[in-house]
Structures are given as C-alpha cells and as structure tokens.
C-alpha atoms as a PDB file:
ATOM      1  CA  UNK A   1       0.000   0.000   0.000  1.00  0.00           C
ATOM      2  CA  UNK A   2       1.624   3.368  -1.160  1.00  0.00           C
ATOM      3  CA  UNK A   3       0.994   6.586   0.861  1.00  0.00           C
ATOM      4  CA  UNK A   4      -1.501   8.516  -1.520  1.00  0.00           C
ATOM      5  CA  UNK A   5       0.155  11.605  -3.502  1.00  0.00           C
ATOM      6  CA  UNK A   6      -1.987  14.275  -1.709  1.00  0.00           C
ATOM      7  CA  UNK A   7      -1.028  12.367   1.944  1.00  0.00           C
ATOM      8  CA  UNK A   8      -1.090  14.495   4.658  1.00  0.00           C
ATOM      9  CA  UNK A   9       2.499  16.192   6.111  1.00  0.00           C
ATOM     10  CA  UNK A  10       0.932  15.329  10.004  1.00  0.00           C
ATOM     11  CA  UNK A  11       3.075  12.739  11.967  1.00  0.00           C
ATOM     12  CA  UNK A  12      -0.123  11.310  12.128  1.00  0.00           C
ATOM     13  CA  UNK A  13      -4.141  11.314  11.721  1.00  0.00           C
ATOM     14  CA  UNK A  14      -7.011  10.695  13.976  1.00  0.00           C
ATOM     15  CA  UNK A  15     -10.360   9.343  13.288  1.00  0.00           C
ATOM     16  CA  UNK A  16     -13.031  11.914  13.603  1.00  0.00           C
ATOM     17  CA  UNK A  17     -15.727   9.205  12.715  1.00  0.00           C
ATOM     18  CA  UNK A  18     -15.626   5.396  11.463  1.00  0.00           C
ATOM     19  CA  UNK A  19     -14.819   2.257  12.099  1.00  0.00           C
ATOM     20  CA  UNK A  20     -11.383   2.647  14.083  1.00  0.00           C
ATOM     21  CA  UNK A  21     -10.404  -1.536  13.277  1.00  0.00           C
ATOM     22  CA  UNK A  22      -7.231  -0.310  11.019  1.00  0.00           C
ATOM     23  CA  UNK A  23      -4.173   1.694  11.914  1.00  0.00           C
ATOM     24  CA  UNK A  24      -2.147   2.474   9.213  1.00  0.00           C
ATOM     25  CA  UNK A  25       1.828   3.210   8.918  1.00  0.00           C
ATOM     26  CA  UNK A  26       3.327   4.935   6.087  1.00  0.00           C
ATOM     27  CA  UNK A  27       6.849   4.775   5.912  1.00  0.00           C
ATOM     28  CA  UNK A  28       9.063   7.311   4.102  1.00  0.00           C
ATOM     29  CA  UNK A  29       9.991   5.414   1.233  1.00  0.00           C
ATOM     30  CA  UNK A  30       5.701   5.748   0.255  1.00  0.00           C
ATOM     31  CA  UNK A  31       4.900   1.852   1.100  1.00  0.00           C
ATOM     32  CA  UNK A  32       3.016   1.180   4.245  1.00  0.00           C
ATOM     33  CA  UNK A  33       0.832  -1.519   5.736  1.00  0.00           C
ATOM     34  CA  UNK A  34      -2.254  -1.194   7.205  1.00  0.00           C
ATOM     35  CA  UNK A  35      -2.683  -3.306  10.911  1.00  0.00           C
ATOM     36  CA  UNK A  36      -5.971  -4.455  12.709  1.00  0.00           C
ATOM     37  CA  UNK A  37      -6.162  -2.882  16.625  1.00  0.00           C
ATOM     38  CA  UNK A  38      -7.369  -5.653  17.050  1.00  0.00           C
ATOM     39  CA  UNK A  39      -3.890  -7.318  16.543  1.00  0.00           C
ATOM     40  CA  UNK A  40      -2.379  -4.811  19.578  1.00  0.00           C
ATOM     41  CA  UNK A  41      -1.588  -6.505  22.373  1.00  0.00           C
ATOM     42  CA  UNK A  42       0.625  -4.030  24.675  1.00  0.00           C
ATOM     43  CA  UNK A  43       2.334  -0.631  23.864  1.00  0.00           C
ATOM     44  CA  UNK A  44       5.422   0.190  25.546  1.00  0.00           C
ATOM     45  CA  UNK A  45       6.623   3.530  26.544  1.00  0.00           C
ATOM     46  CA  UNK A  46      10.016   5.083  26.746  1.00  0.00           C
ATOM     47  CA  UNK A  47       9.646   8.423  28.338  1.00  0.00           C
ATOM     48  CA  UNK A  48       8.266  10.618  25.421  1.00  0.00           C
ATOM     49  CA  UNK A  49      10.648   9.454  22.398  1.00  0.00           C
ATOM     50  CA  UNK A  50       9.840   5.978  22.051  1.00  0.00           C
ATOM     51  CA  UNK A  51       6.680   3.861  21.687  1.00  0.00           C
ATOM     52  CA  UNK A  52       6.882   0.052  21.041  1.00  0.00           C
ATOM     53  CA  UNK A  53       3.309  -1.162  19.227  1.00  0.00           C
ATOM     54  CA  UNK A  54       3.637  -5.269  20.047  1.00  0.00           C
ATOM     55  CA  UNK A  55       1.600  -6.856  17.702  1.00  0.00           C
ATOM     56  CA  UNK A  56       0.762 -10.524  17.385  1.00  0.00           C
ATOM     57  CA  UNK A  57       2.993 -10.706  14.815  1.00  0.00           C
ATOM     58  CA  UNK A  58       5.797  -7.944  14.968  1.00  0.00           C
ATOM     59  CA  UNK A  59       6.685  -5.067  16.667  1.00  0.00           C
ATOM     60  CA  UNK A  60       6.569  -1.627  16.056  1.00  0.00           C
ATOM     61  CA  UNK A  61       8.995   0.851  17.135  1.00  0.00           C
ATOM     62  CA  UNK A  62       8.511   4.714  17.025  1.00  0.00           C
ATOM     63  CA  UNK A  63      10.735   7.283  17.925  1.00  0.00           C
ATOM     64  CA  UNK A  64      10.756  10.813  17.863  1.00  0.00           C
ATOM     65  CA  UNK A  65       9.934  14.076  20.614  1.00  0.00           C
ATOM     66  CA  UNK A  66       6.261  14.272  22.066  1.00  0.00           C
ATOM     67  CA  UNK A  67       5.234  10.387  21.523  1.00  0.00           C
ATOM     68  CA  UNK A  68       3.224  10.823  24.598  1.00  0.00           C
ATOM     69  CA  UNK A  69       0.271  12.024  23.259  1.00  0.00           C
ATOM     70  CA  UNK A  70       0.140   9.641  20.839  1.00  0.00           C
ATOM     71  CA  UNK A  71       0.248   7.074  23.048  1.00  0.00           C
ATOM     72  CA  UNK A  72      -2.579   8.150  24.535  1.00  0.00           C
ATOM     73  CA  UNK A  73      -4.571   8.157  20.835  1.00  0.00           C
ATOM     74  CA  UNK A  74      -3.541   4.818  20.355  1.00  0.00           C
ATOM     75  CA  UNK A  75      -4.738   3.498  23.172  1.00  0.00           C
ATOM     76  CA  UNK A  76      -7.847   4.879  22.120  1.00  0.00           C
ATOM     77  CA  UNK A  77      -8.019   3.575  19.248  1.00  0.00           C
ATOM     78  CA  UNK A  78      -8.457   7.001  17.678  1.00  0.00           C
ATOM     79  CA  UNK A  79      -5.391   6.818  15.101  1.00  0.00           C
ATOM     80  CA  UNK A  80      -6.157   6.451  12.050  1.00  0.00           C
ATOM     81  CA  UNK A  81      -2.139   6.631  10.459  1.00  0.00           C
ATOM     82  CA  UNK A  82       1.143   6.919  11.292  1.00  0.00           C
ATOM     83  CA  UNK A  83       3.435   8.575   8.715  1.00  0.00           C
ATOM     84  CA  UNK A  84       7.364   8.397   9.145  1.00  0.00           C
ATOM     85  CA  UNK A  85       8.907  11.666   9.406  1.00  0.00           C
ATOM     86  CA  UNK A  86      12.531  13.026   8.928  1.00  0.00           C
ATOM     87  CA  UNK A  87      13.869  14.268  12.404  1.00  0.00           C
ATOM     88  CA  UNK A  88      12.672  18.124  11.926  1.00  0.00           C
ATOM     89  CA  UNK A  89       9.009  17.290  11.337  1.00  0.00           C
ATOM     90  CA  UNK A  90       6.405  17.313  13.539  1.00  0.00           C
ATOM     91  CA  UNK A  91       2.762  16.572  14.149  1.00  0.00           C
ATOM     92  CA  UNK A  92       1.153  19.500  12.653  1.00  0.00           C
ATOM     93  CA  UNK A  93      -2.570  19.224  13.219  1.00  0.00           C
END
C-alpha cells in the first residue's frame, strides 16, 4: 500500500468518525501496511521518544519528541495513520 500523492504532512491522523479496526503506517519510502487494533496486544513507553506497538505478529517501534500524546490516541483507538517523518518534522494538526 503506497501513501496517496496528496497524503497528509501530520506525523499522524485521527479518526473523527468510522470504524477505528485499522491503523495504518506509512513509511518514508511511500509503502506502508495497514494493521488491525485488534492485533495490539501491549504498547510500551520510553519516556516521550519511544513507543513500542507489540503486535501478534511484529513489533513496532517509534521514535521521535512528544510520543506521549500519541500514546494516549492509540490506546484509544483514535489513530487512524502513522506517517514516518525526517527528524525536523512534527505533528502538525
């Protein structure tokens, strides 16, 4: 799955309504792969520059400044994607 042209530049998106069953990461290079919630068993924290996403399958590793509150979304079940960033870029909701 390739990131669509017009993707947003946001670290990441949130679901304002839907079906929240799919998280999707998008990595730099435009491919991505879309994951069932359902799959996430445990997220693990590093202070605010690292989140771990274990999966049945794999893990996930994000890292980057101000994780925190996307932590939080994720354990909500309220993020829609994740996009990988260069190091100066930032969520920018």
């Amino acid at each position: 799955m390739k990131a669509p042209r017009n993707a947003p530049k946001a670290s990441y998106g949130t679901f304002s309504a839907g079906d929240p069953s799919m998280l999707v990461i998008y990595k730099q290079n435009g491919l991505g792969e879309a994951l069932r919630y359902s799959h996430l068993v445990r997220i693990s924290f590093s202070g605010d520059s690292q989140l771990s996403l274990i999966m049945t399958d794999c893990i996930i590793t994000l890292e980057g400044s101000g994780l925190d509150e996307l932590g939080e979304r994720l354990q909500r079940r309220t993020v829609r994607y994740v996009l990988e960033q260069g190091e100066a870029v930032g969520n920018t909701q």
